[in-house]
C-alpha atoms as a PDB file:
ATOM      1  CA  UNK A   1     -26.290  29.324   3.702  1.00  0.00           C
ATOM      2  CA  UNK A   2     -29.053  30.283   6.263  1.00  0.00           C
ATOM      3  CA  UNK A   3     -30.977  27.492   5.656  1.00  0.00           C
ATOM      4  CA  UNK A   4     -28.206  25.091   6.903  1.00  0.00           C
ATOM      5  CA  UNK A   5     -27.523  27.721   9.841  1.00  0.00           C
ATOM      6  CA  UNK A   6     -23.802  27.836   8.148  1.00  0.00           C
ATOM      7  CA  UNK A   7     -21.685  31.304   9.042  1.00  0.00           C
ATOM      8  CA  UNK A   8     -19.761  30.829   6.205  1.00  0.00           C
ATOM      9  CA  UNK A   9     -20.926  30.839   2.226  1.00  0.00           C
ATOM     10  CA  UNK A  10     -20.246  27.062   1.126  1.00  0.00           C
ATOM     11  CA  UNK A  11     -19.225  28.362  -2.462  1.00  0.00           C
ATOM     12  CA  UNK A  12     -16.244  30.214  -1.210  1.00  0.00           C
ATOM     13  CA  UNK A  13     -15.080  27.322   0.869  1.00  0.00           C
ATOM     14  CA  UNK A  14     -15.100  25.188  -1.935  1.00  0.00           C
ATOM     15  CA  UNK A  15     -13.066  27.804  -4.213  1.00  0.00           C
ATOM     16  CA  UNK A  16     -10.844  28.072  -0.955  1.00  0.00           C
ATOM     17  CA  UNK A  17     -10.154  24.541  -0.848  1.00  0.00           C
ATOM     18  CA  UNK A  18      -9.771  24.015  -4.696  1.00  0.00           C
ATOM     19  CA  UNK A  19      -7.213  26.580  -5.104  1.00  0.00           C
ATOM     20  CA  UNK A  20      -5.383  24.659  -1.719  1.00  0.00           C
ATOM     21  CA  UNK A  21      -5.732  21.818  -3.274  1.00  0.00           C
ATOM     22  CA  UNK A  22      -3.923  23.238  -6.988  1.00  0.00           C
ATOM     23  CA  UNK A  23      -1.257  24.743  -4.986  1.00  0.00           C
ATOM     24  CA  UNK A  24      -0.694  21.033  -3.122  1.00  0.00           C
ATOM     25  CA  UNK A  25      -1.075  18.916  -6.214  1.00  0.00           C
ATOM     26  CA  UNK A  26       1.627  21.197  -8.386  1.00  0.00           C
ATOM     27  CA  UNK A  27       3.945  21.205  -5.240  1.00  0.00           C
ATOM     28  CA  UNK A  28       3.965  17.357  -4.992  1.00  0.00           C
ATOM     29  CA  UNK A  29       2.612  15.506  -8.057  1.00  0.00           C
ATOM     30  CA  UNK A  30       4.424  12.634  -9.304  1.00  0.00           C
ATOM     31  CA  UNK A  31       3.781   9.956 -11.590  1.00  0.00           C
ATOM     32  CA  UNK A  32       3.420   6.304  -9.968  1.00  0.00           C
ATOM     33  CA  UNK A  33       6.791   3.990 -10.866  1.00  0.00           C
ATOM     34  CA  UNK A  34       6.430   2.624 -13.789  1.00  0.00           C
ATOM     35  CA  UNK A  35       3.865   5.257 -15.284  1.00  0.00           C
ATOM     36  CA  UNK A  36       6.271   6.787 -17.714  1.00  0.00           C
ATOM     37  CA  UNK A  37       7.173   3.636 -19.306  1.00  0.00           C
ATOM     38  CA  UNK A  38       3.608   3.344 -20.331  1.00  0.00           C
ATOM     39  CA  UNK A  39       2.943   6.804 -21.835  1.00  0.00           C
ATOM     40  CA  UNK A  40       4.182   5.868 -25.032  1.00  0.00           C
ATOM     41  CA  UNK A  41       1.530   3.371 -25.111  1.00  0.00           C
ATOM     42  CA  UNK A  42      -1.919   5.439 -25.229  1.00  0.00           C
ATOM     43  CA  UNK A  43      -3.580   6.442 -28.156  1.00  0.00           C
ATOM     44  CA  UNK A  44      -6.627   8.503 -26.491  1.00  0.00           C
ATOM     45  CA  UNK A  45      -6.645  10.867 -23.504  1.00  0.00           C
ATOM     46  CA  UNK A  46     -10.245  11.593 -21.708  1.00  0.00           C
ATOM     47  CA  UNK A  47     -10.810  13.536 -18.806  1.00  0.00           C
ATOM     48  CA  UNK A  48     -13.375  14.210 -16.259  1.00  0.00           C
ATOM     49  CA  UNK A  49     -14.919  16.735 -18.808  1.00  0.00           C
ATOM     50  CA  UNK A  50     -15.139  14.244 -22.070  1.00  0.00           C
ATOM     51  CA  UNK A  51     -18.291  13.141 -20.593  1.00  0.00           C
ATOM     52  CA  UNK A  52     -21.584  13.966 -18.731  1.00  0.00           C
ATOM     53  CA  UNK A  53     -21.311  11.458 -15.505  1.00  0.00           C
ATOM     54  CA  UNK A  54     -17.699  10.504 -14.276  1.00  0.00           C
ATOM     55  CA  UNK A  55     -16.672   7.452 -12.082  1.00  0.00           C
ATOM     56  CA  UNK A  56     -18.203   5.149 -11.140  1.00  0.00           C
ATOM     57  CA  UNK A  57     -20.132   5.440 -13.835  1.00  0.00           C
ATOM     58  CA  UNK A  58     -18.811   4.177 -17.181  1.00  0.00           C
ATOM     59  CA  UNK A  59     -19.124   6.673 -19.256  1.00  0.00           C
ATOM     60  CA  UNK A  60     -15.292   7.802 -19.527  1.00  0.00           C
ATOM     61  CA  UNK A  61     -14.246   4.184 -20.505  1.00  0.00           C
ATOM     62  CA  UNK A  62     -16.831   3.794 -23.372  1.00  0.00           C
ATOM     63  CA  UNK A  63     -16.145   7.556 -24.667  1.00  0.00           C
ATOM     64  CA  UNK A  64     -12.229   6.484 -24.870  1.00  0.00           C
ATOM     65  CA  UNK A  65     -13.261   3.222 -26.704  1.00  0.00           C
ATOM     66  CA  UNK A  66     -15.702   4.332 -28.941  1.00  0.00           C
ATOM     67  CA  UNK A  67     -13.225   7.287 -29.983  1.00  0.00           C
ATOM     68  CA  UNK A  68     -10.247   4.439 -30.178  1.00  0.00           C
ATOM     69  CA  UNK A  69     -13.017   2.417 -32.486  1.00  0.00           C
ATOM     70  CA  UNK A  70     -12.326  -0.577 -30.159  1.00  0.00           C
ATOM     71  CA  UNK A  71     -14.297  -3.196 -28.628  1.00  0.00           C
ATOM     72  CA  UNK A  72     -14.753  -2.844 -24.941  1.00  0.00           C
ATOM     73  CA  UNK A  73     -14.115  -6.359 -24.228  1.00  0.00           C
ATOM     74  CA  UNK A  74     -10.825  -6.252 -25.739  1.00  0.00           C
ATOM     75  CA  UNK A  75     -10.235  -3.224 -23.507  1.00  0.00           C
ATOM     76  CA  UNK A  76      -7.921  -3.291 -20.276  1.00  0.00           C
ATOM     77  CA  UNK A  77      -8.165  -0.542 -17.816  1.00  0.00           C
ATOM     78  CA  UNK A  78      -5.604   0.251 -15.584  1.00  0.00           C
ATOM     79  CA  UNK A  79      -7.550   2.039 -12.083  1.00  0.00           C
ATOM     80  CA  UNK A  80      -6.076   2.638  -8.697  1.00  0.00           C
ATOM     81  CA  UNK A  81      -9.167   3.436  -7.020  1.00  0.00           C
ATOM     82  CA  UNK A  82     -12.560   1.130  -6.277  1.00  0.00           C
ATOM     83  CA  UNK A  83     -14.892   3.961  -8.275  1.00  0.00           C
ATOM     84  CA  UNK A  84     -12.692   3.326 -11.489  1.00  0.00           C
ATOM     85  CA  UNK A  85     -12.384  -0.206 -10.583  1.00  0.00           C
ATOM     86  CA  UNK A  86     -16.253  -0.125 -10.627  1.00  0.00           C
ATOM     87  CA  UNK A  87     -16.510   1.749 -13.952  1.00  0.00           C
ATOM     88  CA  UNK A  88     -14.033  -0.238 -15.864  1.00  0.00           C
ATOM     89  CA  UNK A  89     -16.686  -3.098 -14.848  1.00  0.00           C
ATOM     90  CA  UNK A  90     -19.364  -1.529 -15.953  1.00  0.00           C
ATOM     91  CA  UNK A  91     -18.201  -0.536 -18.955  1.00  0.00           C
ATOM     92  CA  UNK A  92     -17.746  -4.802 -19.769  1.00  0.00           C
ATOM     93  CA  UNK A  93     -13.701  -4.230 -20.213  1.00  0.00           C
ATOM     94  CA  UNK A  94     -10.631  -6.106 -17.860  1.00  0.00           C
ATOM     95  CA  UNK A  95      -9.288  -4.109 -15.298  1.00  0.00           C
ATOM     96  CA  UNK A  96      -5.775  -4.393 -13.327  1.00  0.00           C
ATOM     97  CA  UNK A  97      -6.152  -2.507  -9.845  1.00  0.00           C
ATOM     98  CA  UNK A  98      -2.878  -0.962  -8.908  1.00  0.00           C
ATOM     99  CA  UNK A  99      -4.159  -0.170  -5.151  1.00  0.00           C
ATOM    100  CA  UNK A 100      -1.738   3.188  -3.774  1.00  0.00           C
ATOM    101  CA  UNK A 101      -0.984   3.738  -0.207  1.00  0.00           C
ATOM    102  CA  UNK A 102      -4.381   6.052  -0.341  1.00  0.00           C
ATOM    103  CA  UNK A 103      -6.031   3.320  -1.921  1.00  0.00           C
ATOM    104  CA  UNK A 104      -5.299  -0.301  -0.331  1.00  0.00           C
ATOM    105  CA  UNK A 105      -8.637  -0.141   1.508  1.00  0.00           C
ATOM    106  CA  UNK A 106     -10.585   0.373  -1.251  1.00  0.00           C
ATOM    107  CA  UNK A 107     -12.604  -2.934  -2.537  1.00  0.00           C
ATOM    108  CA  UNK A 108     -11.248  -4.529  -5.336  1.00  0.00           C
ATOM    109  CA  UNK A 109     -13.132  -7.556  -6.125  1.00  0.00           C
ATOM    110  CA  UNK A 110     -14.595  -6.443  -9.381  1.00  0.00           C
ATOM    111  CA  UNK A 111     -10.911  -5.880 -10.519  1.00  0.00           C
ATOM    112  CA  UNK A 112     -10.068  -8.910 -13.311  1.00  0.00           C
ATOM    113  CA  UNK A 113      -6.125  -8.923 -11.921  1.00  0.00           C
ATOM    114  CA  UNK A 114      -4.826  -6.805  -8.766  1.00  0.00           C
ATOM    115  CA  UNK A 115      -0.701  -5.625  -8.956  1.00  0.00           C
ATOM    116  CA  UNK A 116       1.017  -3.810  -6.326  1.00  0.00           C
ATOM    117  CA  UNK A 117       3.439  -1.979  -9.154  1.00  0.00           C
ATOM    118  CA  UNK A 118       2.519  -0.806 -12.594  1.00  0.00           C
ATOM    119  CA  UNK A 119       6.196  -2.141 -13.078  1.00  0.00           C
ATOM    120  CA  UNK A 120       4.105  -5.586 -12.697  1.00  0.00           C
ATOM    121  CA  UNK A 121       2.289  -4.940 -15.666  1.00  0.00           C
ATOM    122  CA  UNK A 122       3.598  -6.593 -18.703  1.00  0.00           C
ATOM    123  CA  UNK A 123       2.853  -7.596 -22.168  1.00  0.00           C
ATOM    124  CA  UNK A 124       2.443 -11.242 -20.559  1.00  0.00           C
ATOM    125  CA  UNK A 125      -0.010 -10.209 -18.088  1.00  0.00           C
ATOM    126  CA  UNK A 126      -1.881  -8.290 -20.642  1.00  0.00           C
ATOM    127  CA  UNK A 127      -1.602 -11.594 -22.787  1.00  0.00           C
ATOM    128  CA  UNK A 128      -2.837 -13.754 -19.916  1.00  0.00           C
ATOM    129  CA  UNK A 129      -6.080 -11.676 -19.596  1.00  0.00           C
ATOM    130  CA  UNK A 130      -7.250 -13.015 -22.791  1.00  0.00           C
END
């Protein structure tokens, strides 16, 4: 704290803000349309703390296929945001960007197919991938 000449201790700003944040997320999460149609879909579940570096890295994606017993380049990620965009890459499997309001700036060009719905992805896009 003094050595950055702050008056306030950056650790209890950052609890501040992460309880703020909580309290905002509980009031207004909502899935994206189309997300529970999917649900019934995934086998595996992985979070930020499955693994030792997160996005953009790909750790996450290869700890999900490796607990699946998959091959990553059968895999298809679905991402909304460039760093999982990049990680899906990374991690050698397809990815299908599905850009949000929050997102549409983001660079997608390492995405293999970009959708404006997750209602747009179907078993025949999923086919078409190869």
């Amino acid at each position: 704290m003094r050595l950055r000449g702050l008056s306030h201790d950056p650790d209890v700003l950052r609890r501040s803000k992460f309880g703020v944040f909580v309290t905002l997320v509980e009031a207004s999460l909502c899935p994206m349309p189309g997300a529970l149609a999917l649900a019934r879909y995934f086998d595996a579940i992985a979070t930020n703390e499955s693994v030792a570096r997160v996005k953009p890295h790909p750790d996450l994606f290869l700890h999900v296929a490796a607990r699946m017993g998959v091959v990553v380049a059968e895999c298809v990620v679905l991402e909304d945001a460039e760093k999982g965009v990049l990680a899906a890459h990374a991690a050698g499997m397809k990815v299908i960007a599905v850009p949000t309001p929050h997102t549409r700036g983001n660079d997608f060009s390492k995405a293999t197919r970009v959708v404006s719905s997750l209602a747009e992805v179907t078993l025949p896009l999923l086919d078409s991938l190869g």
